[in-house]
C-alpha atoms as a PDB file:
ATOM      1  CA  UNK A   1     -19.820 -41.930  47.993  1.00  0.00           C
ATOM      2  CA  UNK A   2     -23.436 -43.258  48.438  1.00  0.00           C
ATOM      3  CA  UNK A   3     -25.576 -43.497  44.859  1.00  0.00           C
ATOM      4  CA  UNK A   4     -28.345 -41.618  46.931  1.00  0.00           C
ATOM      5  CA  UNK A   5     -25.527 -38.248  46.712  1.00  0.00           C
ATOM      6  CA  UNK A   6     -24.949 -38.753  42.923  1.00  0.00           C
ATOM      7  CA  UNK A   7     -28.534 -37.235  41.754  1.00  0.00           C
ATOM      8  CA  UNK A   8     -27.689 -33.591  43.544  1.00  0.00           C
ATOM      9  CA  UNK A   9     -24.419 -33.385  42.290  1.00  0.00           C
ATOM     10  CA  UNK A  10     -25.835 -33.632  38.945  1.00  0.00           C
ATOM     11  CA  UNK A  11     -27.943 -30.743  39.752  1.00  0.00           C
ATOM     12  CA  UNK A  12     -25.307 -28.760  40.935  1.00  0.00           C
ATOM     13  CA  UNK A  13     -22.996 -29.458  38.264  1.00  0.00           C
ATOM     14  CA  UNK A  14     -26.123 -28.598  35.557  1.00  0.00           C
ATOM     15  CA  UNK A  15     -27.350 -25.664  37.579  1.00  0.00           C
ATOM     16  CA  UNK A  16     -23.464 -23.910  38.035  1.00  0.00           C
ATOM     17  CA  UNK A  17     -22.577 -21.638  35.195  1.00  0.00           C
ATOM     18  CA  UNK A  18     -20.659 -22.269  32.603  1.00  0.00           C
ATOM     19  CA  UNK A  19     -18.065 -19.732  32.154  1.00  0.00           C
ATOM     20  CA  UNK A  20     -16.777 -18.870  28.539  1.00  0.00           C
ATOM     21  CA  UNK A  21     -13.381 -17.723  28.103  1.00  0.00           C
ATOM     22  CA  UNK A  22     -13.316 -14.426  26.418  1.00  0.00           C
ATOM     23  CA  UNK A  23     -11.446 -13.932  22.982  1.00  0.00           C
ATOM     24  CA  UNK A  24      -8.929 -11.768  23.212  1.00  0.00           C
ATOM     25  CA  UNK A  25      -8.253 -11.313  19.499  1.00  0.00           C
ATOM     26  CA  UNK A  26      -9.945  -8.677  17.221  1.00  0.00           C
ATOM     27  CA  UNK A  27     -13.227 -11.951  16.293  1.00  0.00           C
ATOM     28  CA  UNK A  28     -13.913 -12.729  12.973  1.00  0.00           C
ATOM     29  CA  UNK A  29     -13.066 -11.212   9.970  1.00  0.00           C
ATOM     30  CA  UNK A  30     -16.339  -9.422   8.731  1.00  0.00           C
ATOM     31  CA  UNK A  31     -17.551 -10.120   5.198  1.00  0.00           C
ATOM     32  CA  UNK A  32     -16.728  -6.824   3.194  1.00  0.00           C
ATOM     33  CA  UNK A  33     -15.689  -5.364   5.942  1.00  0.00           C
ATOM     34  CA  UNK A  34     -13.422  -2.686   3.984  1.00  0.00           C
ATOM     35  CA  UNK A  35     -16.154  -1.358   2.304  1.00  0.00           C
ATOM     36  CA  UNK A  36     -18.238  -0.586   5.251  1.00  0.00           C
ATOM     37  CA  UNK A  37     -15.991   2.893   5.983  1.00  0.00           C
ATOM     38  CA  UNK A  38     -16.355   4.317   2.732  1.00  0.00           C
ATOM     39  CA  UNK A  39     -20.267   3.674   2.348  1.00  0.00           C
ATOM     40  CA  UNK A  40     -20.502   5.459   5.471  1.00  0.00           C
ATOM     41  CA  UNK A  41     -18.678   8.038   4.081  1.00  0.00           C
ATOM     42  CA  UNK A  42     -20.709   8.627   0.804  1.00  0.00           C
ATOM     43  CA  UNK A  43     -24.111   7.922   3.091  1.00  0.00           C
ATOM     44  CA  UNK A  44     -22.742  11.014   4.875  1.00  0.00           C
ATOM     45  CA  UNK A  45     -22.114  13.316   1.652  1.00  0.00           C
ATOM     46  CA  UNK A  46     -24.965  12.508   0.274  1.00  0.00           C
ATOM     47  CA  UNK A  47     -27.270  13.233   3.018  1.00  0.00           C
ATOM     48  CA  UNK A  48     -25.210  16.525   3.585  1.00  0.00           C
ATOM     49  CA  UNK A  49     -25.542  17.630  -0.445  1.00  0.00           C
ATOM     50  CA  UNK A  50     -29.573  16.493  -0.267  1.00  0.00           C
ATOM     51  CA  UNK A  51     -30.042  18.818   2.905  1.00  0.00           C
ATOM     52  CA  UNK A  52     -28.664  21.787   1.710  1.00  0.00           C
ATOM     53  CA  UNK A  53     -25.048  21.640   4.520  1.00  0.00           C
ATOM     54  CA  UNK A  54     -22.710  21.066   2.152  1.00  0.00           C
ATOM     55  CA  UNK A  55     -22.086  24.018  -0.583  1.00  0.00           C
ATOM     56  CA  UNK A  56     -21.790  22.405  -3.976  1.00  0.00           C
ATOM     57  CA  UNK A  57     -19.604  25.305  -5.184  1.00  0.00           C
ATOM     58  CA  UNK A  58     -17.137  23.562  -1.917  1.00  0.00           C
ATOM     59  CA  UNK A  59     -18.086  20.098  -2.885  1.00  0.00           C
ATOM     60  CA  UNK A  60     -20.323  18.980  -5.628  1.00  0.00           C
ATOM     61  CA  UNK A  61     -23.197  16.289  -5.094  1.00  0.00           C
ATOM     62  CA  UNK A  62     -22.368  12.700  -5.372  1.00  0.00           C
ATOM     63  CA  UNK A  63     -24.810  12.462  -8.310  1.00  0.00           C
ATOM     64  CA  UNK A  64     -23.444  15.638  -9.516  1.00  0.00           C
ATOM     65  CA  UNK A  65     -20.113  13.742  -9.607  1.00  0.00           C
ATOM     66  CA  UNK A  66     -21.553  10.318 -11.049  1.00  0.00           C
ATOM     67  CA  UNK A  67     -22.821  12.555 -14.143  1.00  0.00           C
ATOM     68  CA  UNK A  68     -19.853  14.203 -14.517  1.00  0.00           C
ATOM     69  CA  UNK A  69     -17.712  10.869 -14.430  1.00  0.00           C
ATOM     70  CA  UNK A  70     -20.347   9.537 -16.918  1.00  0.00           C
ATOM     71  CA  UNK A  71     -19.556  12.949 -19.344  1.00  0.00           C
ATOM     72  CA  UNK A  72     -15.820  12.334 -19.027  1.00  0.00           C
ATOM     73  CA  UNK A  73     -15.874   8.421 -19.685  1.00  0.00           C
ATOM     74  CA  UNK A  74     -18.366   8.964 -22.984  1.00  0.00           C
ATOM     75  CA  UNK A  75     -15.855  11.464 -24.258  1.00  0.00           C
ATOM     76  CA  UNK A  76     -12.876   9.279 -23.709  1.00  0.00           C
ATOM     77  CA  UNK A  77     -10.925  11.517 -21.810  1.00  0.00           C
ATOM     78  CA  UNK A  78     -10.953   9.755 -18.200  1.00  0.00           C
ATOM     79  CA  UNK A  79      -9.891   7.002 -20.163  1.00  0.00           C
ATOM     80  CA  UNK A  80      -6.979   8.526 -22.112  1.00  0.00           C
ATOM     81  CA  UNK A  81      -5.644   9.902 -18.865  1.00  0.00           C
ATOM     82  CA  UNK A  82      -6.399   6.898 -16.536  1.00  0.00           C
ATOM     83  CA  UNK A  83      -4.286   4.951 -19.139  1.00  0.00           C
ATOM     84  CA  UNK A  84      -1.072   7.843 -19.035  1.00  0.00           C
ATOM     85  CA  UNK A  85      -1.196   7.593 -15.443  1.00  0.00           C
ATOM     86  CA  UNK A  86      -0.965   4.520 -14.970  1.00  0.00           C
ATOM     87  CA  UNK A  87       1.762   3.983 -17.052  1.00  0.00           C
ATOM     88  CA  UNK A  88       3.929   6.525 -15.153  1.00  0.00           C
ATOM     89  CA  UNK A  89       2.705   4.848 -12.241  1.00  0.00           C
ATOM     90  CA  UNK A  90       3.375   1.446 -13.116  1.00  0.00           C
ATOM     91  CA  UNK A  91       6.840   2.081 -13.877  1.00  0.00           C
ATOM     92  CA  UNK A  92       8.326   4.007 -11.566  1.00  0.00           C
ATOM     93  CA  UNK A  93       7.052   1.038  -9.238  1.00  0.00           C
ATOM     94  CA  UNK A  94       8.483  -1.138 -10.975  1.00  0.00           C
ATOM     95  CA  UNK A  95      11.751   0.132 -11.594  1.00  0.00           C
ATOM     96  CA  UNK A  96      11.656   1.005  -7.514  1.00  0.00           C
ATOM     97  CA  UNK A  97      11.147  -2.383  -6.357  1.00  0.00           C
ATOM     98  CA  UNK A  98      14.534  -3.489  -8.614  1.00  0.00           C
ATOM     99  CA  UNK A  99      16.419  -0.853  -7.224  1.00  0.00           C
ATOM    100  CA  UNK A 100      15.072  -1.756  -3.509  1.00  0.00           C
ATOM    101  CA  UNK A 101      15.716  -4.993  -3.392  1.00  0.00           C
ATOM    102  CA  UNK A 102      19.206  -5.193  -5.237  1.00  0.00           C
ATOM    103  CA  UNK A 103      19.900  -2.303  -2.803  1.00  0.00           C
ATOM    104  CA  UNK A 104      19.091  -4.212  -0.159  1.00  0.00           C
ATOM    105  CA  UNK A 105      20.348  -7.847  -1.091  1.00  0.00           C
ATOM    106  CA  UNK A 106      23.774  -5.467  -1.284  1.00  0.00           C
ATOM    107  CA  UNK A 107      23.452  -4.195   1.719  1.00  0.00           C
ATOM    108  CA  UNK A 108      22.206  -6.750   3.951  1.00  0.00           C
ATOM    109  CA  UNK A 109      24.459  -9.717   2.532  1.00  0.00           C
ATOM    110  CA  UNK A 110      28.071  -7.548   2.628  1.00  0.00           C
ATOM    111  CA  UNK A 111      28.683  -5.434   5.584  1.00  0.00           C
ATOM    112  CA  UNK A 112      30.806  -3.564   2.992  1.00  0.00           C
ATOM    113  CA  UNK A 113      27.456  -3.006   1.221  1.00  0.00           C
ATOM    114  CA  UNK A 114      26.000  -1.401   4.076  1.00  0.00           C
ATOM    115  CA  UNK A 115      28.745   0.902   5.240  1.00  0.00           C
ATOM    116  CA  UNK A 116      28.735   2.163   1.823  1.00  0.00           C
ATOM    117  CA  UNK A 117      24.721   2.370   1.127  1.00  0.00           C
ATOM    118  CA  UNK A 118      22.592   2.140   4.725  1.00  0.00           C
ATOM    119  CA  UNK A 119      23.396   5.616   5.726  1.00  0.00           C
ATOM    120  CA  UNK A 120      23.479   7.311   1.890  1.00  0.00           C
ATOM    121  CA  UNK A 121      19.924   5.539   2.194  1.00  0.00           C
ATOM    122  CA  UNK A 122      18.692   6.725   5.337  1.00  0.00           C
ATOM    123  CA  UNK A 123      19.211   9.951   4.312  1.00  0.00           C
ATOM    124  CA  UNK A 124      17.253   9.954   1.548  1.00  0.00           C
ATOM    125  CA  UNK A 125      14.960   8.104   3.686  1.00  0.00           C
ATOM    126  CA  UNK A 126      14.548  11.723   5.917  1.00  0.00           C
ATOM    127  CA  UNK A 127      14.205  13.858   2.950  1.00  0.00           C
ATOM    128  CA  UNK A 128      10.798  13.530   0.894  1.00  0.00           C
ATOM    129  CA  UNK A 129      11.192  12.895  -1.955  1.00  0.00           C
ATOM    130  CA  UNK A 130       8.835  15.735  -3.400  1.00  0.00           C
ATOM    131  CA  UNK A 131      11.497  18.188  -1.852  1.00  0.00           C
ATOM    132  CA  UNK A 132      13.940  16.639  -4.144  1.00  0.00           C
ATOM    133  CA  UNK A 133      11.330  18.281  -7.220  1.00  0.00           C
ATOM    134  CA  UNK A 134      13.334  21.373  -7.654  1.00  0.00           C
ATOM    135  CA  UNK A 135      16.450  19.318  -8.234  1.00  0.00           C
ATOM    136  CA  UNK A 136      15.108  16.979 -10.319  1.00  0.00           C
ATOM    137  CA  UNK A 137      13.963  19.364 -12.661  1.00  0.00           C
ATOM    138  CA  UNK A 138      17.081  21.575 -13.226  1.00  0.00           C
ATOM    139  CA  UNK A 139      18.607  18.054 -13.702  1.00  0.00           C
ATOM    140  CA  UNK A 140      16.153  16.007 -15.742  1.00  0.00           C
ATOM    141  CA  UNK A 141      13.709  18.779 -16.904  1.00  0.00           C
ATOM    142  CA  UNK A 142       9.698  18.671 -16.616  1.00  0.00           C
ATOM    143  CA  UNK A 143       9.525  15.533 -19.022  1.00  0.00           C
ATOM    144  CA  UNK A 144       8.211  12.326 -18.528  1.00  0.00           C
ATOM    145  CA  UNK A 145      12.081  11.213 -16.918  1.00  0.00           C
ATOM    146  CA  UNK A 146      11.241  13.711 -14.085  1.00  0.00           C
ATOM    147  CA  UNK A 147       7.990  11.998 -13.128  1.00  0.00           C
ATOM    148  CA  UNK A 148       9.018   8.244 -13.377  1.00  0.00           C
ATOM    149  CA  UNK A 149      12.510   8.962 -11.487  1.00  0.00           C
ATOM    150  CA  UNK A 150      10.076  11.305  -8.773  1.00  0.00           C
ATOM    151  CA  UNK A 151       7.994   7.940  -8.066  1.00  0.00           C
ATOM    152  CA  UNK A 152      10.749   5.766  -8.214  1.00  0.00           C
ATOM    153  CA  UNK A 153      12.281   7.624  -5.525  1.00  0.00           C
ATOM    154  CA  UNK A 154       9.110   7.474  -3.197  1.00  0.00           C
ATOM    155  CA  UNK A 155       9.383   3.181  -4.053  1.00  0.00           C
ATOM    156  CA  UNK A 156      12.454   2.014  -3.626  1.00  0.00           C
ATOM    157  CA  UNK A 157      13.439   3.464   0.115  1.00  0.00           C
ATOM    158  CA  UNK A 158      10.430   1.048   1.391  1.00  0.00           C
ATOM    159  CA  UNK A 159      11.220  -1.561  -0.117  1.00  0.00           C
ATOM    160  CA  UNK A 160      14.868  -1.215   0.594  1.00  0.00           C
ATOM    161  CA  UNK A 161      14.183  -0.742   4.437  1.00  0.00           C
ATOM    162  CA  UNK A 162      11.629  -3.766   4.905  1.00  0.00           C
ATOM    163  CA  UNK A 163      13.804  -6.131   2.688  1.00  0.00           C
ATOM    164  CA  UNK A 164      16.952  -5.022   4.499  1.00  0.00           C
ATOM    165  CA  UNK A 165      15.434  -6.012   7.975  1.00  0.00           C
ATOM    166  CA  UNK A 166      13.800  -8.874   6.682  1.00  0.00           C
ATOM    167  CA  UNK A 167      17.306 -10.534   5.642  1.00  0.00           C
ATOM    168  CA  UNK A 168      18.727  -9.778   9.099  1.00  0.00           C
ATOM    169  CA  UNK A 169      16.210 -10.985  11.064  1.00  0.00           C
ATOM    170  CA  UNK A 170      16.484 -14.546   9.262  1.00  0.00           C
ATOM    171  CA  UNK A 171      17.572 -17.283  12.076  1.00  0.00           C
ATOM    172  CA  UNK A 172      21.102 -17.536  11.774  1.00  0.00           C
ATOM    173  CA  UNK A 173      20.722 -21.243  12.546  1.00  0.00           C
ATOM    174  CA  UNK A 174      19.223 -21.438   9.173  1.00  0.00           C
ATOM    175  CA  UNK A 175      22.652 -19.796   7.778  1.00  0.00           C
ATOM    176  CA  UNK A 176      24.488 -22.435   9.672  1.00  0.00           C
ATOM    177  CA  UNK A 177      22.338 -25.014   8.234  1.00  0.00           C
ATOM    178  CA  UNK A 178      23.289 -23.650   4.657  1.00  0.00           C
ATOM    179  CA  UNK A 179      26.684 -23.984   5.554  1.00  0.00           C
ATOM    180  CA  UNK A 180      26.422 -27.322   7.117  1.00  0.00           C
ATOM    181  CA  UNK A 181      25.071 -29.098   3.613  1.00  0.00           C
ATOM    182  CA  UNK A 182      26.993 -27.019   1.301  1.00  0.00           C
ATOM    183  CA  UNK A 183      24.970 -24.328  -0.670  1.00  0.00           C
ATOM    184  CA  UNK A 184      26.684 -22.040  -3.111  1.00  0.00           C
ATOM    185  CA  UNK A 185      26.397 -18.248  -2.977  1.00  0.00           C
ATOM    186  CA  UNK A 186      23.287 -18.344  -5.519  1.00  0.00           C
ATOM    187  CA  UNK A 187      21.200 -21.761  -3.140  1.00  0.00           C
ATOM    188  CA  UNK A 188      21.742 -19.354  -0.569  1.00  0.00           C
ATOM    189  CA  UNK A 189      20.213 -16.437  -1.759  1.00  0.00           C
ATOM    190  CA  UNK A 190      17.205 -18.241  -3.303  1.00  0.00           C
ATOM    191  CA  UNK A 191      16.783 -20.890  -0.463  1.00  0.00           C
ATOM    192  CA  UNK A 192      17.269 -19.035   2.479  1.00  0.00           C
ATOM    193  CA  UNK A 193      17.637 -15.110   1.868  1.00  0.00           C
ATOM    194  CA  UNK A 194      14.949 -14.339  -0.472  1.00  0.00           C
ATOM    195  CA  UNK A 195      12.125 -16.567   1.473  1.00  0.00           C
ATOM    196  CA  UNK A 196      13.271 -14.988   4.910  1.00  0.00           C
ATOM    197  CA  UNK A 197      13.147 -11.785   3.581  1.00  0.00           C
ATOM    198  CA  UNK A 198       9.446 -12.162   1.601  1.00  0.00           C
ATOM    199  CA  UNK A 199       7.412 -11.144   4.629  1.00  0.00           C
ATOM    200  CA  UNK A 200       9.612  -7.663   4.938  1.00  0.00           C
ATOM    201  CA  UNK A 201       9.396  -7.040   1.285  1.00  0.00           C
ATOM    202  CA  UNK A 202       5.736  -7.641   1.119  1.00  0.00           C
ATOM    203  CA  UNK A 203       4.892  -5.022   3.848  1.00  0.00           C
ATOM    204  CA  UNK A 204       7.487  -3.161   2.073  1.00  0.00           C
ATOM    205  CA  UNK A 205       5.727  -3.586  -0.976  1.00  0.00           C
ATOM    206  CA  UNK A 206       2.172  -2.090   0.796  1.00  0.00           C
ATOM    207  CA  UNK A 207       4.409   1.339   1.836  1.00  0.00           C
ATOM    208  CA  UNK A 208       5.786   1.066  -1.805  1.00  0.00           C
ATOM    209  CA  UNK A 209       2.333   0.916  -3.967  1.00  0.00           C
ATOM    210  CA  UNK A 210       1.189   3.964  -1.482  1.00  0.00           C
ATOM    211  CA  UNK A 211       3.932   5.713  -1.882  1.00  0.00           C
ATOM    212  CA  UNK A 212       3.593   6.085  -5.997  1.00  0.00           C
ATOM    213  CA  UNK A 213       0.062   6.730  -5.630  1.00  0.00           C
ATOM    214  CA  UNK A 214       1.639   9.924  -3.260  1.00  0.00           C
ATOM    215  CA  UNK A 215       3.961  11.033  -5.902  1.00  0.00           C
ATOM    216  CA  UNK A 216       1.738  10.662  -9.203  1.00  0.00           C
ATOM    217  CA  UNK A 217      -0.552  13.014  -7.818  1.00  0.00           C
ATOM    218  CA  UNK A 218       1.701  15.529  -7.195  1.00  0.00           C
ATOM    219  CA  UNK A 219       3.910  15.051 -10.308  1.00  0.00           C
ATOM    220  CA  UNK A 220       1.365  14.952 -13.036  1.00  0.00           C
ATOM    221  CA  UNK A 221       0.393  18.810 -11.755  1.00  0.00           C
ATOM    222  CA  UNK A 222       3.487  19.918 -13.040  1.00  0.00           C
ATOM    223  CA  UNK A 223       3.576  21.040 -16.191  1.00  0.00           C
ATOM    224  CA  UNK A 224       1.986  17.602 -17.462  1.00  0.00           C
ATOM    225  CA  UNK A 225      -0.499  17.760 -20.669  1.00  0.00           C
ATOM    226  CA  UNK A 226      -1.817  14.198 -19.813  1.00  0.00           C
ATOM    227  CA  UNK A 227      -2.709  12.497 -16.664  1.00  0.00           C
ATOM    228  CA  UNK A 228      -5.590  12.314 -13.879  1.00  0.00           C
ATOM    229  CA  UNK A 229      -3.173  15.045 -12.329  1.00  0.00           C
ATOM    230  CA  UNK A 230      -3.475  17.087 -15.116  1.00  0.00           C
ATOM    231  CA  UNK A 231      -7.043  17.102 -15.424  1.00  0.00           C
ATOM    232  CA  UNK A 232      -7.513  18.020 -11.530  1.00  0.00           C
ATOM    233  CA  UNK A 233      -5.159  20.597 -12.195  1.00  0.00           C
ATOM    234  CA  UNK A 234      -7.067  22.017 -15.372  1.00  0.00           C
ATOM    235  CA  UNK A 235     -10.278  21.509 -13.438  1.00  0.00           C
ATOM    236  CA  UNK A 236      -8.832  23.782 -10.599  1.00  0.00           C
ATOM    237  CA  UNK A 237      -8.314  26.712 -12.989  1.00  0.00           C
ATOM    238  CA  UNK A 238     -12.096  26.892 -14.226  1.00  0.00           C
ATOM    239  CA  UNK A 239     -13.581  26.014 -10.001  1.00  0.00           C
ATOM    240  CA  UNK A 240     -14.463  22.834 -11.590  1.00  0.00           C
ATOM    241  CA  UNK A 241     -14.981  20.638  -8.396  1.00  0.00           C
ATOM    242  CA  UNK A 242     -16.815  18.005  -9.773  1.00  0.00           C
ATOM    243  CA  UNK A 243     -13.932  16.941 -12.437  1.00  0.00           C
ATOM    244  CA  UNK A 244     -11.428  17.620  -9.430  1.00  0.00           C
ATOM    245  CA  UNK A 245     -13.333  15.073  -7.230  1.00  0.00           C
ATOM    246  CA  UNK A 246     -13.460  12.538  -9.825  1.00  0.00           C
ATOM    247  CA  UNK A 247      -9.792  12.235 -10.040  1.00  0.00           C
ATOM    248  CA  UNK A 248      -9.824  11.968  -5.979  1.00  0.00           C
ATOM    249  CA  UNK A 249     -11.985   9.073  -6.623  1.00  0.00           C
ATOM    250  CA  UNK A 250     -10.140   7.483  -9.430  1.00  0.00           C
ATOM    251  CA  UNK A 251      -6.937   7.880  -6.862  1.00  0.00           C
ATOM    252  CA  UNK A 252      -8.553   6.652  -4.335  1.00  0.00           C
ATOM    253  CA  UNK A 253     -10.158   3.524  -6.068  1.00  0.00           C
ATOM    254  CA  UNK A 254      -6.786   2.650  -7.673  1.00  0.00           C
ATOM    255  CA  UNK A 255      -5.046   2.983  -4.600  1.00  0.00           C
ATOM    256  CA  UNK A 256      -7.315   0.535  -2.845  1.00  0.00           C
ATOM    257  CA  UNK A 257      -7.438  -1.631  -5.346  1.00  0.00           C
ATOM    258  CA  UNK A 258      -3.759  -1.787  -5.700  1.00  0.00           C
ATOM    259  CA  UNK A 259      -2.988  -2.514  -2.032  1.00  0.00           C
ATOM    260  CA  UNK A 260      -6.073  -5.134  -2.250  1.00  0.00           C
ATOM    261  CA  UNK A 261      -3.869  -6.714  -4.911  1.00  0.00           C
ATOM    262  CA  UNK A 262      -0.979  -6.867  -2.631  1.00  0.00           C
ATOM    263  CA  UNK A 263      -2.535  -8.040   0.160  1.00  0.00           C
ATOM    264  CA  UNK A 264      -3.893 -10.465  -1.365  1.00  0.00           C
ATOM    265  CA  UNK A 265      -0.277 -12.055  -2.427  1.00  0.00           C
ATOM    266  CA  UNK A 266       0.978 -11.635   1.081  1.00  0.00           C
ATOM    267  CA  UNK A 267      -2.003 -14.154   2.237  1.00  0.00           C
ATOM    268  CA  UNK A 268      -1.221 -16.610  -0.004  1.00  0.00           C
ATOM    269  CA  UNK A 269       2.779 -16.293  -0.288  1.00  0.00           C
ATOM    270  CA  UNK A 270       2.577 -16.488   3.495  1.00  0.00           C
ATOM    271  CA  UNK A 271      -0.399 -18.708   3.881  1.00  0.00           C
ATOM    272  CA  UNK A 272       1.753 -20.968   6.585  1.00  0.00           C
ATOM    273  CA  UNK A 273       2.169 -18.624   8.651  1.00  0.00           C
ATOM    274  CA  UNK A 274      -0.628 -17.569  11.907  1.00  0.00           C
ATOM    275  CA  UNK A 275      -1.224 -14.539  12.921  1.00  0.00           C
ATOM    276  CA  UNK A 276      -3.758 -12.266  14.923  1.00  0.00           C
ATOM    277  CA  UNK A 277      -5.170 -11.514  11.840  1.00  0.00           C
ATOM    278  CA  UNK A 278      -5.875 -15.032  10.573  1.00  0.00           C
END
């Protein structure tokens, strides 16, 4: 090829386009990007309330609400109740993620374990567990047992389901491996079983937090004296809607924050691994 051909070649090559591959992912995370929902949600109450669409004996003003949050933290009753809540709420999680995951260690580790508890467990898993309410209270009463036992049994089937897949979807050449050098019953489990099953428990863990959220709410509006339930409930029988959306909010807030808290371990317990969402 003649250097007299080289100059228009460059041209060519400078003047053709240069196609960019398109990214087939969801882009970049977005900076605050789960707040962006809910301040388009209040945006849109609080223009409703200002022009006059909304009723505010349906749905009290934002500021309406602020006020009354402001009443009920100076008198120290969001407080007390915040406090009983989460106390109910706290341990009925916790006591559902021990039963889940010995459940599920059980089960997924003995196939003697799970003829005897998989389907006993996916039965329960069919039936919510609010229907089990009338039971539980000819058998444990309206006290404080009924309420932590009612939350526990809206934890533990999560967490029993995602740990249970998550130990039998571990490679079984990693079983062979454990085998092959030697590990005892115990090395196994805390080698090999509980960091293949971590992912699973995790998300289980997400469905878990959720789900005592679910049953709090409904459990504190029976026959409690104590408890953001309880003062929705009171707030119901004098058409108080601003106390009543309040405790949405405090719900809603602690809910968030909680499964912020827990997504926030999943990153970094599972920091090595990629996925679409990195």
């Amino acid at each position: 090829m003649s250097a007299t051909t080289l100059p228009g070649l460059r041209t060519r090559a400078a003047a053709s386009p240069v196609v960019r591959r398109r990214r087939l992912g969801p882009g970049r995370p977005i900076r605050f990007g789960a707040a962006i929902g809910p301040v388009l949600l209040l945006v849109i109450w609080s223009v409703g309330s200002a022009a006059g669409w909304i009723d505010q004996r349906i749905l009290s003003a934002p500021w309406t609400v602020v006020s009354t949050a402001g009443e009920l933290i100076s008198d120290g009753r969001l407080q007390s109740n915040l406090w009983t809540s989460a106390q109910r709420a706290l341990l009925g999680l916790a006591l559902g993620i021990v039963l889940g995951v010995v459940l599920a260690l059980i089960s997924g580790l003995s196939r003697i374990g799970e003829a005897v508890l998989d389907g006993p467990i996916q039965i329960k898993r069919a039936i919510p567990s609010l229907a089990l309410l009338p039971l539980l209270i000819l058998w444990l009463g309206i006290g404080e047992s009924m309420k932590v036992v009612t939350i526990l049994l809206g934890v533990f089937v999560p967490i029993y389901l995602h740990t249970h897949n998550g130990l039998r979807t571990i490679d079984s050449r990693y079983v062979e491996l454990a085998q092959t050098v030697g590990l005892s019953q115990w090395q196994f489990i805390r080698r090999v079983v509980l960091p293949g099953a971590l992912p699973g428990f995790l998300l289980g863990l997400r469905f878990a937090v959720t789900g005592a959220w679910l049953s709090l709410v409904v459990v504190e509006q029976i026959n409690s004296t104590s408890g953001i339930g309880y003062m929705m409930e009171l707030a119901r029988t004098y058409g108080q809607t601003d106390i009543i959306i309040v405790g949405l909010v405090v719900y809603g807030v602690l809910g968030l924050l909680s499964d912020g808290v827990v997504r926030l371990i999943q990153r970094r317990a599972l920091s090595w691994r990629r996925t679409l969402a990195s």
